[in-house]
PDB file of N, CA and C in Angstrom:
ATOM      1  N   UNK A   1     -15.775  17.663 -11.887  1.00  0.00           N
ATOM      2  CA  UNK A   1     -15.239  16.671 -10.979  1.00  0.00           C
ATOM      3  C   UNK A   1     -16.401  15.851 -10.411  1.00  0.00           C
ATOM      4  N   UNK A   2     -16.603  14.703 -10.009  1.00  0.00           N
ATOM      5  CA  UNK A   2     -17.266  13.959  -9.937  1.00  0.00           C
ATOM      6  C   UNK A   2     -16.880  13.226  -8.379  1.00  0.00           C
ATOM      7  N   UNK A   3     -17.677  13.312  -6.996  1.00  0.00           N
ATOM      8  CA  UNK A   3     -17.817  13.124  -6.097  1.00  0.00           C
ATOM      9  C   UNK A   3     -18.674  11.910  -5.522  1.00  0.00           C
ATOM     10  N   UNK A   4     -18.099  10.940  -5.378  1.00  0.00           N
ATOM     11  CA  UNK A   4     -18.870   9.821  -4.713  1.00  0.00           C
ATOM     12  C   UNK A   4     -18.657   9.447  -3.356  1.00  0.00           C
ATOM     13  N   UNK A   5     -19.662   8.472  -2.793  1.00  0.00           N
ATOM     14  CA  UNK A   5     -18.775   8.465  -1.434  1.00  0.00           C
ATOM     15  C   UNK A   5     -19.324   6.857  -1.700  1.00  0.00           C
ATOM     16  N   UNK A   6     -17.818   6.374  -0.758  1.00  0.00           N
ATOM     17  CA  UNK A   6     -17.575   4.807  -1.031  1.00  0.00           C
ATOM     18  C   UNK A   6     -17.474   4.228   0.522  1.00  0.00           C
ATOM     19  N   UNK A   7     -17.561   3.693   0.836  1.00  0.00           N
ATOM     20  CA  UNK A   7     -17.213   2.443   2.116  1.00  0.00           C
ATOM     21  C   UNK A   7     -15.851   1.886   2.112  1.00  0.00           C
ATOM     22  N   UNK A   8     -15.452   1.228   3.428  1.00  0.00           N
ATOM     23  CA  UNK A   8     -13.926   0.259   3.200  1.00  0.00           C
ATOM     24  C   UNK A   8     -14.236  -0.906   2.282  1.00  0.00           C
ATOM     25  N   UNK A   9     -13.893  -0.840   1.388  1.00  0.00           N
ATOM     26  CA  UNK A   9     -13.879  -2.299   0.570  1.00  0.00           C
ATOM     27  C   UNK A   9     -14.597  -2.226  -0.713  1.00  0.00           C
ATOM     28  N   UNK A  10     -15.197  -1.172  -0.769  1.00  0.00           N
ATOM     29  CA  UNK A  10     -16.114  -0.724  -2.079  1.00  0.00           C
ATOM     30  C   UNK A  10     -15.335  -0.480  -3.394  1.00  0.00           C
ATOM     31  N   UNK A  11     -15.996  -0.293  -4.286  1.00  0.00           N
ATOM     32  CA  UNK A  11     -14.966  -0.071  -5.574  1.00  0.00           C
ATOM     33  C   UNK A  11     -15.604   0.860  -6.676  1.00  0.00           C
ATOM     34  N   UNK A  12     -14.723   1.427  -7.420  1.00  0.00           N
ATOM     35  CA  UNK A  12     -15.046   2.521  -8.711  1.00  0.00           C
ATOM     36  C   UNK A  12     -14.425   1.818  -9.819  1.00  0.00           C
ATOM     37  N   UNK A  13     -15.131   1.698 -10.667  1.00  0.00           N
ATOM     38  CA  UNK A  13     -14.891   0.936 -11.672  1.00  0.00           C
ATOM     39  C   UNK A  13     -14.497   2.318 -12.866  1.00  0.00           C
ATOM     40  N   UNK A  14     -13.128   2.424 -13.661  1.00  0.00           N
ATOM     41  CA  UNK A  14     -12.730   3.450 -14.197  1.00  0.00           C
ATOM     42  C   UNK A  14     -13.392   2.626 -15.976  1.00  0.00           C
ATOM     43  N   UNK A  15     -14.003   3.772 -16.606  1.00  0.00           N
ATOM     44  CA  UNK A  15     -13.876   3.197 -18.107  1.00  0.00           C
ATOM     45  C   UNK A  15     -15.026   2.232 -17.946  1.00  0.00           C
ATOM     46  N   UNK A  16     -15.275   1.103 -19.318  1.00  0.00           N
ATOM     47  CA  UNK A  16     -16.217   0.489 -19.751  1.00  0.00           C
ATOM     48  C   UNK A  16     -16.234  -0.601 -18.676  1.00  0.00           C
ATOM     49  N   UNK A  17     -17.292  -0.764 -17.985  1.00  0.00           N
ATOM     50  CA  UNK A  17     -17.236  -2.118 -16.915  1.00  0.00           C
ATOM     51  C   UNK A  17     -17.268  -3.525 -17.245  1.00  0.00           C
ATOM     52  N   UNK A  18     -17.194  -3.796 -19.039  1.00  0.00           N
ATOM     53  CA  UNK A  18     -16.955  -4.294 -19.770  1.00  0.00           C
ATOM     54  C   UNK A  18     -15.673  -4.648 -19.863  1.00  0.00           C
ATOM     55  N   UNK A  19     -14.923  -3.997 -20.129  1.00  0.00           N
ATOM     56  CA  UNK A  19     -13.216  -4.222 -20.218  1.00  0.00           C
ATOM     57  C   UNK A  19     -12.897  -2.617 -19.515  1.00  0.00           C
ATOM     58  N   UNK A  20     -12.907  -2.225 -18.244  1.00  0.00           N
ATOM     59  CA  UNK A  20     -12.413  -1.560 -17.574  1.00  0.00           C
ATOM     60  C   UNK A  20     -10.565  -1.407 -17.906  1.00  0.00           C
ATOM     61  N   UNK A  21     -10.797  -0.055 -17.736  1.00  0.00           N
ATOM     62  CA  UNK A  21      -9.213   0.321 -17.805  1.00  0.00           C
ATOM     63  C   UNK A  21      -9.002   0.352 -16.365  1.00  0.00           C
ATOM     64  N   UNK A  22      -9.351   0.619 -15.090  1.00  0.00           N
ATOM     65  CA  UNK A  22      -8.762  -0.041 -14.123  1.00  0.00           C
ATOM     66  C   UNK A  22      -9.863   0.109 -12.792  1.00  0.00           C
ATOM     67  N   UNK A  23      -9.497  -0.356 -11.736  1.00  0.00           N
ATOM     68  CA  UNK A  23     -10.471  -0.275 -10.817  1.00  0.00           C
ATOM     69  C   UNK A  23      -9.674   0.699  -9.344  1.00  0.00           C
ATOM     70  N   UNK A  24     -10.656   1.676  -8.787  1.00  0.00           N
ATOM     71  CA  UNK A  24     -10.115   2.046  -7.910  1.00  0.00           C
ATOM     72  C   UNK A  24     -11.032   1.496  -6.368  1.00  0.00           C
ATOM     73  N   UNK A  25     -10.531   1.306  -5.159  1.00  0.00           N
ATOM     74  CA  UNK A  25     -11.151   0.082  -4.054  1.00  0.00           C
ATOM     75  C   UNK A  25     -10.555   1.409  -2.954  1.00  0.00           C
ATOM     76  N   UNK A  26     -11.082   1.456  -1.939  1.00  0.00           N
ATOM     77  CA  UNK A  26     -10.993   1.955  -0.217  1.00  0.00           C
ATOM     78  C   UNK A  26     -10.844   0.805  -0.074  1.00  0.00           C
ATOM     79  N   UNK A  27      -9.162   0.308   0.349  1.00  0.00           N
ATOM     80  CA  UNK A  27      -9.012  -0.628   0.952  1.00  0.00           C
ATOM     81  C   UNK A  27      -9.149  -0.519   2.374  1.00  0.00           C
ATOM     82  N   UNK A  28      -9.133   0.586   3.335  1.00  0.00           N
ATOM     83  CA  UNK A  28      -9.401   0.848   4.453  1.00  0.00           C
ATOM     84  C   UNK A  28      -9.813   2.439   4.894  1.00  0.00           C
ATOM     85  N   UNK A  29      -9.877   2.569   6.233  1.00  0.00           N
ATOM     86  CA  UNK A  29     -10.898   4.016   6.464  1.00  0.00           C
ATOM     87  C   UNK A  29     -10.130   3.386   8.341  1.00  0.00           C
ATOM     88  N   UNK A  30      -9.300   4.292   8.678  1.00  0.00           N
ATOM     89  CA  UNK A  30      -8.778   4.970   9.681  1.00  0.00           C
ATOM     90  C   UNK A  30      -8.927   6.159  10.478  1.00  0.00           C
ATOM     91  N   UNK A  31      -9.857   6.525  10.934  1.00  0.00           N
ATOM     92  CA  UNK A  31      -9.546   7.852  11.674  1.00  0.00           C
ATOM     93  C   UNK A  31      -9.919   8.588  10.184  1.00  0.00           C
ATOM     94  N   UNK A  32      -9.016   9.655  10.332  1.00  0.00           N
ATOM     95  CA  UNK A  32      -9.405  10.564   9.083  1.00  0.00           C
ATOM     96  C   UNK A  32      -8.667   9.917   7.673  1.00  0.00           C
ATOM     97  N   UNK A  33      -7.628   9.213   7.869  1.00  0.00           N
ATOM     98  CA  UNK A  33      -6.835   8.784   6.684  1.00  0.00           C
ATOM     99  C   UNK A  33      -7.277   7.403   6.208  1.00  0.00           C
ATOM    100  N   UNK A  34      -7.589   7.424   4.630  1.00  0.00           N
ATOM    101  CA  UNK A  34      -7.948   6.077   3.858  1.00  0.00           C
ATOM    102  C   UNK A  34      -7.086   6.018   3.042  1.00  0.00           C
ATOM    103  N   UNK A  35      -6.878   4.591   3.061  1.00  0.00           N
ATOM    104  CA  UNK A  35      -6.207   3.924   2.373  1.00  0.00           C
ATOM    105  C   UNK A  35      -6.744   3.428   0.611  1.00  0.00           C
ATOM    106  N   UNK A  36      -6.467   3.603  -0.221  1.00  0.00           N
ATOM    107  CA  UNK A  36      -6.757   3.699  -1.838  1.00  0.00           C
ATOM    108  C   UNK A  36      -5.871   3.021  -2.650  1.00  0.00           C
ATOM    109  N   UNK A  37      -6.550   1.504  -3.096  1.00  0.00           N
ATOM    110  CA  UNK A  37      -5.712   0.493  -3.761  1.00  0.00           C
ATOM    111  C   UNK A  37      -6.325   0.480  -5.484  1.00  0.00           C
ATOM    112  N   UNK A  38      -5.405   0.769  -6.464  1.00  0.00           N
ATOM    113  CA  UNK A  38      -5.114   1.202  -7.600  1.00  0.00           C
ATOM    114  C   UNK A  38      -5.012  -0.260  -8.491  1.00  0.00           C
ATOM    115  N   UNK A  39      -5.730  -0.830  -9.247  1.00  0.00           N
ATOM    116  CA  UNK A  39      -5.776  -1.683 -10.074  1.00  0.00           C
ATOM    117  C   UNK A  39      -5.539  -1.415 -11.138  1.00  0.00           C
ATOM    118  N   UNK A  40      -4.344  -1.277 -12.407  1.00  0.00           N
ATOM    119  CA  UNK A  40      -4.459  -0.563 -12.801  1.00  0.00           C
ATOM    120  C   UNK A  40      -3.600  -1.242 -13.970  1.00  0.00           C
ATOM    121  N   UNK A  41      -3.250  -0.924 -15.203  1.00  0.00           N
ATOM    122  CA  UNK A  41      -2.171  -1.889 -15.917  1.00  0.00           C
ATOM    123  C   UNK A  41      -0.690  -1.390 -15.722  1.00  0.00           C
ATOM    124  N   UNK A  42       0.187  -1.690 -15.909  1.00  0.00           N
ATOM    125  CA  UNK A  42       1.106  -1.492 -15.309  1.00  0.00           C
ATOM    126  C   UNK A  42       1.775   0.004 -15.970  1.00  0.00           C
ATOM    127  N   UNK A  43       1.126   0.065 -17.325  1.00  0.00           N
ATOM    128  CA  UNK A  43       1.660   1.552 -18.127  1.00  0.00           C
ATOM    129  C   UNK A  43       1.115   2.768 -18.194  1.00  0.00           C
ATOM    130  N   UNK A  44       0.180   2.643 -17.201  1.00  0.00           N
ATOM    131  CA  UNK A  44      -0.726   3.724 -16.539  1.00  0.00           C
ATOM    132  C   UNK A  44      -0.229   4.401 -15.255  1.00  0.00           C
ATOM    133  N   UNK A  45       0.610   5.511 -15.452  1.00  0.00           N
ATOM    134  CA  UNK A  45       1.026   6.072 -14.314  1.00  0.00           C
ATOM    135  C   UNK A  45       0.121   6.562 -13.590  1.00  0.00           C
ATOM    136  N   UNK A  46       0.317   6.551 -12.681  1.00  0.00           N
ATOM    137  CA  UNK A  46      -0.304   6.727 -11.098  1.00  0.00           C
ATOM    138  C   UNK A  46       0.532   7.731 -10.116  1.00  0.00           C
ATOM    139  N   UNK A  47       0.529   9.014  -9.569  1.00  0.00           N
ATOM    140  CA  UNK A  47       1.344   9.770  -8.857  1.00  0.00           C
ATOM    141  C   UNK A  47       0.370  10.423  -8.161  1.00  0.00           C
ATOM    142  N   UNK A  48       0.485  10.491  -6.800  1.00  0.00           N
ATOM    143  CA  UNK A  48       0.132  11.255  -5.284  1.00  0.00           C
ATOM    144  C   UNK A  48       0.206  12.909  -5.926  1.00  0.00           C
ATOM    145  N   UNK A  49      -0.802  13.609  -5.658  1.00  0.00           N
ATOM    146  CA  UNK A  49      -0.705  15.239  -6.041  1.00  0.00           C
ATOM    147  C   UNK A  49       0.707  16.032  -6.094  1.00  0.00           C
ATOM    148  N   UNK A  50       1.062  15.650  -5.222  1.00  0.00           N
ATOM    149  CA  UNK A  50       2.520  16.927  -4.881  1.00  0.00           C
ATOM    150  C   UNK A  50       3.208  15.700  -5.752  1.00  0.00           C
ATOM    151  N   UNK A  51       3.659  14.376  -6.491  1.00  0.00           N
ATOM    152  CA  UNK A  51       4.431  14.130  -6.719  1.00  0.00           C
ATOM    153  C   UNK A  51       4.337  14.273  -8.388  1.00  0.00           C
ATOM    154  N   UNK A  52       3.311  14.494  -8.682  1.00  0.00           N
ATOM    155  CA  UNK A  52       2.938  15.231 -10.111  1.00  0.00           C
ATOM    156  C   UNK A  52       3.136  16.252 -10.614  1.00  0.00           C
ATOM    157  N   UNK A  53       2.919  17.383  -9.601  1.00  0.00           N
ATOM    158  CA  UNK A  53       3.526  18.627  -9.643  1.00  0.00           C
ATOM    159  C   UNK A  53       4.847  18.682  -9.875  1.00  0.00           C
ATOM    160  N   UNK A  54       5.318  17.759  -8.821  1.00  0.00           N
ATOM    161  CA  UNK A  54       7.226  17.916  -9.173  1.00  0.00           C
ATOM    162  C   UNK A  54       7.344  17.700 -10.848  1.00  0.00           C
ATOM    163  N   UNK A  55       6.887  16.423 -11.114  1.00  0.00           N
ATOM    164  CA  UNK A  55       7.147  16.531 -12.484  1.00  0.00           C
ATOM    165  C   UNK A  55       6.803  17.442 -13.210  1.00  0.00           C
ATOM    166  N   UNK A  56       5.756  17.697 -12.975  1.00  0.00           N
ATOM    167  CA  UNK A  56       5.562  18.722 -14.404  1.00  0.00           C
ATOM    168  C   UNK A  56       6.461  20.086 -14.351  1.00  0.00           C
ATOM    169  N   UNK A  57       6.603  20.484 -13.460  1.00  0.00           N
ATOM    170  CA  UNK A  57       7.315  22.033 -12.662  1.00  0.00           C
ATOM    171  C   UNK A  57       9.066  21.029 -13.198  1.00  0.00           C
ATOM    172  N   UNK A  58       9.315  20.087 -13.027  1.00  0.00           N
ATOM    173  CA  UNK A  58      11.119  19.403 -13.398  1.00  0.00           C
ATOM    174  C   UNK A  58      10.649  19.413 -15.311  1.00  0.00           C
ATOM    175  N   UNK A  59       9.522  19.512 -15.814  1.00  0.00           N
ATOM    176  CA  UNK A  59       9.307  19.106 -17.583  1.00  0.00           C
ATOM    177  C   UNK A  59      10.360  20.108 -18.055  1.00  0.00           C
ATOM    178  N   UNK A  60       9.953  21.394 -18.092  1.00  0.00           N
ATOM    179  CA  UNK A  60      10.436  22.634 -18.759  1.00  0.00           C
ATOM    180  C   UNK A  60      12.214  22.480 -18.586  1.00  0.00           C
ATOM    181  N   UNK A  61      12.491  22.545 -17.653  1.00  0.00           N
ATOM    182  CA  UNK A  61      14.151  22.121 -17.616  1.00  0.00           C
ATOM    183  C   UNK A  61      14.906  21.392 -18.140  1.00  0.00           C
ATOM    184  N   UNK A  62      13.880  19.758 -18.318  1.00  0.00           N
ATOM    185  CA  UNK A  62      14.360  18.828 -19.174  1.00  0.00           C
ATOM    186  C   UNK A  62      14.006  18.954 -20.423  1.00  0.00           C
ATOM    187  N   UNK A  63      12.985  19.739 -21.006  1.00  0.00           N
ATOM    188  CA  UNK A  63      13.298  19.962 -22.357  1.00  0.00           C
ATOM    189  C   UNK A  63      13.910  20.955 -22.531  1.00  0.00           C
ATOM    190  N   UNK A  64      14.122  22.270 -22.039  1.00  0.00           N
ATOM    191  CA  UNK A  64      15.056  23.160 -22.637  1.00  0.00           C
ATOM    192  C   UNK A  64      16.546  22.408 -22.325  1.00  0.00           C
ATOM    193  N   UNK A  65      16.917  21.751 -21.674  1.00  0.00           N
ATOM    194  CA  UNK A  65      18.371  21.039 -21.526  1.00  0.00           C
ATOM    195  C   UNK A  65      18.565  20.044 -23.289  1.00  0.00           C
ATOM    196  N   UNK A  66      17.446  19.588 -23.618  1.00  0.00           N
ATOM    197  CA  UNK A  66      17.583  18.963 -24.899  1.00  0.00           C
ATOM    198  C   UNK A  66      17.962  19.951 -26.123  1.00  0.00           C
ATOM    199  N   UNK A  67      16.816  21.226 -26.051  1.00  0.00           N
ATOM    200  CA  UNK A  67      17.098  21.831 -27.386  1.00  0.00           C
ATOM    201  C   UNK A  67      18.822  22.378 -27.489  1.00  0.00           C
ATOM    202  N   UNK A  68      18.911  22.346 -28.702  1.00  0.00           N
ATOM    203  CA  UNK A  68      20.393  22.976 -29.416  1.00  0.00           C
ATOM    204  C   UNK A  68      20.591  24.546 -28.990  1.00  0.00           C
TER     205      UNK A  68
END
């Protein structure tokens, strides 16, 4: 895992900085909570921790509901 530390307004450039697959920015820094704006193409899913989990933990159900 790879740990940087960024400023409000700074940016991480994901992939070749050449033709980047997307950019991640601290759009703000509140108290303890920052805000994290996602540049990204539109077929690149993007999901918050716990809302990833749901999916993957809902996968197994929806494929055993498919098989015969």
């Amino acid at each position: 895992m790879l740990v940087i530390t960024r400023r409000e307004g700074e940016e991480v450039v994901i992939g070749d900085p050449r033709n980047p697959l997307g950019v991640v920015r601290i759009a703000s820094v509140k108290g303890e909570r920052v805000r994290v704006a996602f540049d990204f193409p539109r077929d690149v899913d993007i999901h918050r921790r716990e809302i990833a989990d749901q999916i993957k933990s809902e996968e197994p159900a929806v494929i055993g509901a498919i098989k015969p």
